[in-house]
C-alpha atoms as a PDB file:
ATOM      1  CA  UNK A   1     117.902  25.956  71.408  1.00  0.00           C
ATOM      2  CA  UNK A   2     116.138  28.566  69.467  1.00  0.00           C
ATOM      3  CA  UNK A   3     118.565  29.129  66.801  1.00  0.00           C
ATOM      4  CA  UNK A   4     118.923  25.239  66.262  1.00  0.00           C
ATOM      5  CA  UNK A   5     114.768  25.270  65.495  1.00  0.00           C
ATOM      6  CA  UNK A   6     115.335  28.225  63.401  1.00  0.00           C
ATOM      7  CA  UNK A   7     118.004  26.538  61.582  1.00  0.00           C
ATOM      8  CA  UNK A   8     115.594  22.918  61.013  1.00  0.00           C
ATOM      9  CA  UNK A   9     112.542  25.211  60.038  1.00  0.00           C
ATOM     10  CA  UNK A  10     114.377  26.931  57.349  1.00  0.00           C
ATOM     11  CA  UNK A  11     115.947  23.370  56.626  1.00  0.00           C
ATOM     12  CA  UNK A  12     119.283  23.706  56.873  1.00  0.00           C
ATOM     13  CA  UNK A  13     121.388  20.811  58.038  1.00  0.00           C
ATOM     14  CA  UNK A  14     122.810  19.539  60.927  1.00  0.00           C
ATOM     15  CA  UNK A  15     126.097  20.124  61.936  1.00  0.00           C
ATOM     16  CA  UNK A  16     126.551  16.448  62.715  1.00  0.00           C
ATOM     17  CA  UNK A  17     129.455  16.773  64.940  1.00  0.00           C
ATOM     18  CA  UNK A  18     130.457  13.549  67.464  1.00  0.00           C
ATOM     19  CA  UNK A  19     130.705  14.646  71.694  1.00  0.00           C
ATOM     20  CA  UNK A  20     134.347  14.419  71.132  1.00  0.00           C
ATOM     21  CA  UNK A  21     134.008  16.375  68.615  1.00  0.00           C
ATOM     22  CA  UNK A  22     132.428  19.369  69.967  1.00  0.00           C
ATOM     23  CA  UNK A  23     134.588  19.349  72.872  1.00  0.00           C
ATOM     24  CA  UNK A  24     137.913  20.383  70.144  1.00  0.00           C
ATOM     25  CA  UNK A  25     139.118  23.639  71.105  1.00  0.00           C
ATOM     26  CA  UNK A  26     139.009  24.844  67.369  1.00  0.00           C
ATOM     27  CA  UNK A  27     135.167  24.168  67.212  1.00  0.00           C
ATOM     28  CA  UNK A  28     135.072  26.341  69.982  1.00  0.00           C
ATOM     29  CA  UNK A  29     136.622  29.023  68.410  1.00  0.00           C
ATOM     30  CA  UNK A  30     134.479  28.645  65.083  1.00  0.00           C
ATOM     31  CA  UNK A  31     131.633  28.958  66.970  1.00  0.00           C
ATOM     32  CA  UNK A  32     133.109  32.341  68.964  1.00  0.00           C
ATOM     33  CA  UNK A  33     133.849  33.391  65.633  1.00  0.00           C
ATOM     34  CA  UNK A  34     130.943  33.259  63.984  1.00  0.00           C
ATOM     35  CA  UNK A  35     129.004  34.397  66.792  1.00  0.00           C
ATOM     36  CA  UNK A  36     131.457  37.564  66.721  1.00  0.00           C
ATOM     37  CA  UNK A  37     131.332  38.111  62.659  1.00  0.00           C
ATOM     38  CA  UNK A  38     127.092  38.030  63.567  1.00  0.00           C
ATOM     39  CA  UNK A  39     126.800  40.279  66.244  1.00  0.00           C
ATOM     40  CA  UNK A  40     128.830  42.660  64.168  1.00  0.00           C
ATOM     41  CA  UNK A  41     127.360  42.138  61.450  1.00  0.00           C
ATOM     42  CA  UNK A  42     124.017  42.559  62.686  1.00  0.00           C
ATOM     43  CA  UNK A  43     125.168  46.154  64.566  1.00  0.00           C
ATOM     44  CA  UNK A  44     126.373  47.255  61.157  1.00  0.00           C
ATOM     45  CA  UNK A  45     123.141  46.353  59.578  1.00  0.00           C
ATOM     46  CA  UNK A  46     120.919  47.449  62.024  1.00  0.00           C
ATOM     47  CA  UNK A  47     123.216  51.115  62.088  1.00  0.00           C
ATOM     48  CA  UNK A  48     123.050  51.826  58.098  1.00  0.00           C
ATOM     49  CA  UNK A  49     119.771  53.630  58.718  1.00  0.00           C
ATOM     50  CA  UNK A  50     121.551  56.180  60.988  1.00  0.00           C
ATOM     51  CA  UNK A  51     123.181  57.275  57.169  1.00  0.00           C
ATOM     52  CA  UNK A  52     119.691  58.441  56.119  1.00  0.00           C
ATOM     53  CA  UNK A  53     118.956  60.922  59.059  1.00  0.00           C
ATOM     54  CA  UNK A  54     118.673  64.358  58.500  1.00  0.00           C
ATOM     55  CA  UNK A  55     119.765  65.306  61.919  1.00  0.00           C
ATOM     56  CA  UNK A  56     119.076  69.457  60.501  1.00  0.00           C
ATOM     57  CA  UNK A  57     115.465  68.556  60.203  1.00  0.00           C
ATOM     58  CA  UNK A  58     114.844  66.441  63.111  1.00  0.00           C
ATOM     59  CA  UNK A  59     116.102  69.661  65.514  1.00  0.00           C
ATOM     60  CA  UNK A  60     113.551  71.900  63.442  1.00  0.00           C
ATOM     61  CA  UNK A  61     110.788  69.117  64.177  1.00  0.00           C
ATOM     62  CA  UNK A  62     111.947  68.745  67.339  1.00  0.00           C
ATOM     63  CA  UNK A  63     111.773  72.384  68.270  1.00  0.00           C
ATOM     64  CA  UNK A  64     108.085  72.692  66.855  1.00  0.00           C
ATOM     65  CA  UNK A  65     106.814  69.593  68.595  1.00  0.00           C
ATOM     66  CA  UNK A  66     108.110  71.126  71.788  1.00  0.00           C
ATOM     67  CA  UNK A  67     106.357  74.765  71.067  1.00  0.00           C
ATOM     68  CA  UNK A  68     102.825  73.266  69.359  1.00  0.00           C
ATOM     69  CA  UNK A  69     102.722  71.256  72.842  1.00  0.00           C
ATOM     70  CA  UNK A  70     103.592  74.044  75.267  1.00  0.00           C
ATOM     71  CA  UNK A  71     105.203  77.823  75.721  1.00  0.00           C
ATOM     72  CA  UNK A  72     108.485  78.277  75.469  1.00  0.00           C
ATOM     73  CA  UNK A  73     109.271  79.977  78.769  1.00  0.00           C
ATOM     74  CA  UNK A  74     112.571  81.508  79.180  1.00  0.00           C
ATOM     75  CA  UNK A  75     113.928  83.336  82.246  1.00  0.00           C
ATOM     76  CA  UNK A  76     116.148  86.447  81.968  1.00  0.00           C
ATOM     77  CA  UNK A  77     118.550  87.451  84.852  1.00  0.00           C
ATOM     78  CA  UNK A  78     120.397  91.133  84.712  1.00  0.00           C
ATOM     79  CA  UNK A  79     122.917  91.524  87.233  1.00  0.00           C
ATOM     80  CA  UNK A  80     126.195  93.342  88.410  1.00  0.00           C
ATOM     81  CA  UNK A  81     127.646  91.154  91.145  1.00  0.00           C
ATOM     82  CA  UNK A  82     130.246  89.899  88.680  1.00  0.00           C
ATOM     83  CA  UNK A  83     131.972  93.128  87.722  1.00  0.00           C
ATOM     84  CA  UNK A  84     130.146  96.929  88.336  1.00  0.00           C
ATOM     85  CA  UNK A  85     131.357  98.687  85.165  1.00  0.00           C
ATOM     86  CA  UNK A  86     129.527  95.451  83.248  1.00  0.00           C
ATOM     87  CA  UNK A  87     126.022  93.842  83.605  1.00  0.00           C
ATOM     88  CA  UNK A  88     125.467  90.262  83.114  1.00  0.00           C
ATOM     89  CA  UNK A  89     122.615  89.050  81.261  1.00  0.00           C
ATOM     90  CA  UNK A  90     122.070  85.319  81.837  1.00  0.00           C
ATOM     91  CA  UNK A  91     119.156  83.597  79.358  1.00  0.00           C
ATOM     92  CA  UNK A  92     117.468  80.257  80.820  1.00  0.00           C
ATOM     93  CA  UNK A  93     114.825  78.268  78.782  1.00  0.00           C
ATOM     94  CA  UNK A  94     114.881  74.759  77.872  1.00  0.00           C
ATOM     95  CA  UNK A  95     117.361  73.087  76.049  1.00  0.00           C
ATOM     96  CA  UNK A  96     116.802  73.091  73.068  1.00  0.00           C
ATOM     97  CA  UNK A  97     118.692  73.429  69.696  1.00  0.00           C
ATOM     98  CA  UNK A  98     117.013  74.658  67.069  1.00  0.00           C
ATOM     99  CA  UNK A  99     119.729  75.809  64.754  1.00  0.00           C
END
């Protein structure tokens, strides 16, 4: 398949195993293995840039991209229905965090 090409382009060598070979049920689990060790090593690679974000800075940006493109609207609700001695103030906008 397509890592065997890879593998003869960069020219590596050929396993060279036999049929009977390849049929052992420790080859099989060499092969799970390193398939395993790869994957997971390939998440952890492909994850170290996630150490590098500056998730402060990307709400701030995040919060000005949304207000240079549009208006912030918000909607504010006053209302007694809850209790009469207090009035409710409910706030909706969109949800954003821009702490």
């Amino acid at each position: 398949g397509t890592v065997e090409r890879l593998a003869m382009t960069l020219g590596l060598p050929s396993p060279g195993l036999t049929e009977a070979q390849r049929t052992l049920k420790i080859v099989h689990r060499v092969g799970f293995s390193g398939t395993l060790v790869g994957a997971m090593l390939g998440c952890a690679l492909g994850m170290i840039h996630l150490f590098f974000i500056d998730t402060d800075k990307s709400a701030i940006l995040k919060l000005q991209a949304i207000t240079q493109e549009q208006e912030i609207a918000f909607e504010v609700e006053c209302s007694n229905k809850v209790r009469n001695d207090a009035t409710a103030i409910t706030v909706r906008g969109p949800d954003v965090d821009g702490s």
